[in-house]
Protein backbone atom coordinates (compact mmCIF):
# COMPACT_ATOMS: atom_id res chain seq x y z
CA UNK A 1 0.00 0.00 0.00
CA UNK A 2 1.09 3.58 -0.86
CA UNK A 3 -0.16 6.66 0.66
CA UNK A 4 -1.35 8.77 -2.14
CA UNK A 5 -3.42 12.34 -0.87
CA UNK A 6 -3.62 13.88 2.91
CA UNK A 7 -6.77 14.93 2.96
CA UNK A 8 -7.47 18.08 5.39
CA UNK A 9 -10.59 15.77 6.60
CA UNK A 10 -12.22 12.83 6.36
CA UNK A 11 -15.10 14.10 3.73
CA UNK A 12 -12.25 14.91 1.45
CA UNK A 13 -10.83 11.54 1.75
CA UNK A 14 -13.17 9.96 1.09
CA UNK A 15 -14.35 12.03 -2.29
CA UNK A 16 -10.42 11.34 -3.46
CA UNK A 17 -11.31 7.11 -2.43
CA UNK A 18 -14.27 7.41 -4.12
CA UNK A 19 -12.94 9.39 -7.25
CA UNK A 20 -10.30 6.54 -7.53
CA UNK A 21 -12.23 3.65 -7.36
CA UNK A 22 -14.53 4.98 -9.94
CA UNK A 23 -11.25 4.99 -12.03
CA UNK A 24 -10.39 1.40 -11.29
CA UNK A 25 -8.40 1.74 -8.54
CA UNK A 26 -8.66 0.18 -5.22
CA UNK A 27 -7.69 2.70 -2.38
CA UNK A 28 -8.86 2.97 1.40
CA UNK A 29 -8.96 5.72 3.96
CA UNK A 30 -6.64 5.93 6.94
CA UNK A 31 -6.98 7.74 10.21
CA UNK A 32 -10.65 9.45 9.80
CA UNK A 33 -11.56 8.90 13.34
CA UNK A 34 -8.59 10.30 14.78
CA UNK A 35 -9.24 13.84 12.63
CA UNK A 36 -11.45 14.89 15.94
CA UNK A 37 -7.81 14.82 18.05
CA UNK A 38 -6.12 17.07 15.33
CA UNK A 39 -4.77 19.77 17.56
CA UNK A 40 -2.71 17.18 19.19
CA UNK A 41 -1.97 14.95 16.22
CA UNK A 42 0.50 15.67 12.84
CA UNK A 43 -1.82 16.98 10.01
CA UNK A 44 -0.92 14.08 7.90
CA UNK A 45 -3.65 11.94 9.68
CA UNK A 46 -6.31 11.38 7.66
CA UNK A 47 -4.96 9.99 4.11
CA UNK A 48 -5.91 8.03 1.21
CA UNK A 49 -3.66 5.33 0.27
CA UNK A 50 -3.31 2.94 -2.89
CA UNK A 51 -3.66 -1.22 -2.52
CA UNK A 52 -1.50 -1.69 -5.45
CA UNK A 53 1.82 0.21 -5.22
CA UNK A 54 2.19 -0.53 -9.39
CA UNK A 55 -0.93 2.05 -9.89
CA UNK A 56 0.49 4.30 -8.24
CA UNK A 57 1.66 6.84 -10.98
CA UNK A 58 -1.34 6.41 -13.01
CA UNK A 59 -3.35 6.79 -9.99
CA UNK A 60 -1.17 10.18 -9.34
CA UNK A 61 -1.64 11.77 -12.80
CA UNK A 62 -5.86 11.06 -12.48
CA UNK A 63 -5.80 12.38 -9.06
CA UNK A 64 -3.58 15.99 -10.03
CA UNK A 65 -6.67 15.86 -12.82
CA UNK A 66 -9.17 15.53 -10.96
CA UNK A 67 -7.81 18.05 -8.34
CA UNK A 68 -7.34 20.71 -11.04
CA UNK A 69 -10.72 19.87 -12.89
CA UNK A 70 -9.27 19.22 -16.15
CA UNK A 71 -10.84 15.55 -16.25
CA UNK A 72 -14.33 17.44 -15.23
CA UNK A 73 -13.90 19.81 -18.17
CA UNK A 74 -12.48 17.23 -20.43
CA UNK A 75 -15.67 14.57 -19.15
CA UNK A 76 -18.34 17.41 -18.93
CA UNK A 77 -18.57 17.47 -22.58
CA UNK A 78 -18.82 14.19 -23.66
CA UNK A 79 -22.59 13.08 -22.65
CA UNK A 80 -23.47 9.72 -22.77
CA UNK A 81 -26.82 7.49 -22.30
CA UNK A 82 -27.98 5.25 -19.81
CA UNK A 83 -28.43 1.77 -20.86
CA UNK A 84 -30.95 1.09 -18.12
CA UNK A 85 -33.25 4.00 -18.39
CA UNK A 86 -32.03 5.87 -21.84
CA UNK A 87 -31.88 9.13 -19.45
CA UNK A 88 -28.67 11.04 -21.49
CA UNK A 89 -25.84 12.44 -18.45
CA UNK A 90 -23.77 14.61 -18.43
CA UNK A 91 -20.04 12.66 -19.14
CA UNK A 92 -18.55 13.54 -15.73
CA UNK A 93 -21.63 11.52 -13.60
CA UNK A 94 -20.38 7.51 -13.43
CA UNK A 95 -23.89 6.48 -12.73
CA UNK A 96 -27.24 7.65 -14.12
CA UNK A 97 -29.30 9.89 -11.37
CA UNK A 98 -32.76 7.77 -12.45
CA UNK A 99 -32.23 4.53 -12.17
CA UNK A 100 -28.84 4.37 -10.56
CA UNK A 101 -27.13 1.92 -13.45
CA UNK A 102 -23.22 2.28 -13.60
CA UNK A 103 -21.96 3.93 -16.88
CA UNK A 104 -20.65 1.47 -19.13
CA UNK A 105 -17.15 1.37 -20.10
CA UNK A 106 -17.08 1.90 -23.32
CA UNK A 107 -18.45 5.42 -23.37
């Protein structure tokens, strides 16, 4: 495992877990309950780290992306259609709001 954000709290963590996993890449949070005991503790406590140490640099480049919003403005214009429900989404959404089906991969 690799650490691979410190998050400034556990809400932010968790959007950067979430955000990787959606990419394909497995990733936990570390240290969220201990964020309450931060003016005692090093600010590096609450963190998102990698389960495979060989993603890590393509896990890196997403994550500067997705930090910046370059892969929102780059996904936001490419809309795509949801096989469940045929509702069309706006390309940065990984799952349609109506019916909650994933977005499939090839789009």
């Amino acid at each position: 495992m690799k650490q691979i954000h410190v998050a400034k709290h556990a809400v932010e963590a968790h959007l950067v877990r979430g955000f990787l996993e959606s990419q394909g890449i497995r990733a936990v949070v570390r240290g969220e309950m201990l964020t309450s005991g931060w003016g005692e503790l090093p600010a590096d406590v609450c963190s998102v780290w990698i389960a495979d140490d060989a993603q890590f640099d393509q896990a890196s480049k997403l994550l500067v992306a997705f930090l910046k919003g370059t892969l929102a403005r780059e996904l936001g214009a490419r809309s795509w259609q949801c096989p469940g429900c045929n509702e069309v989404l706006e390309g940065q959404f990984t799952a349609c709001w109506n019916c909650g089906a994933r977005r499939p991969a090839n789009t």
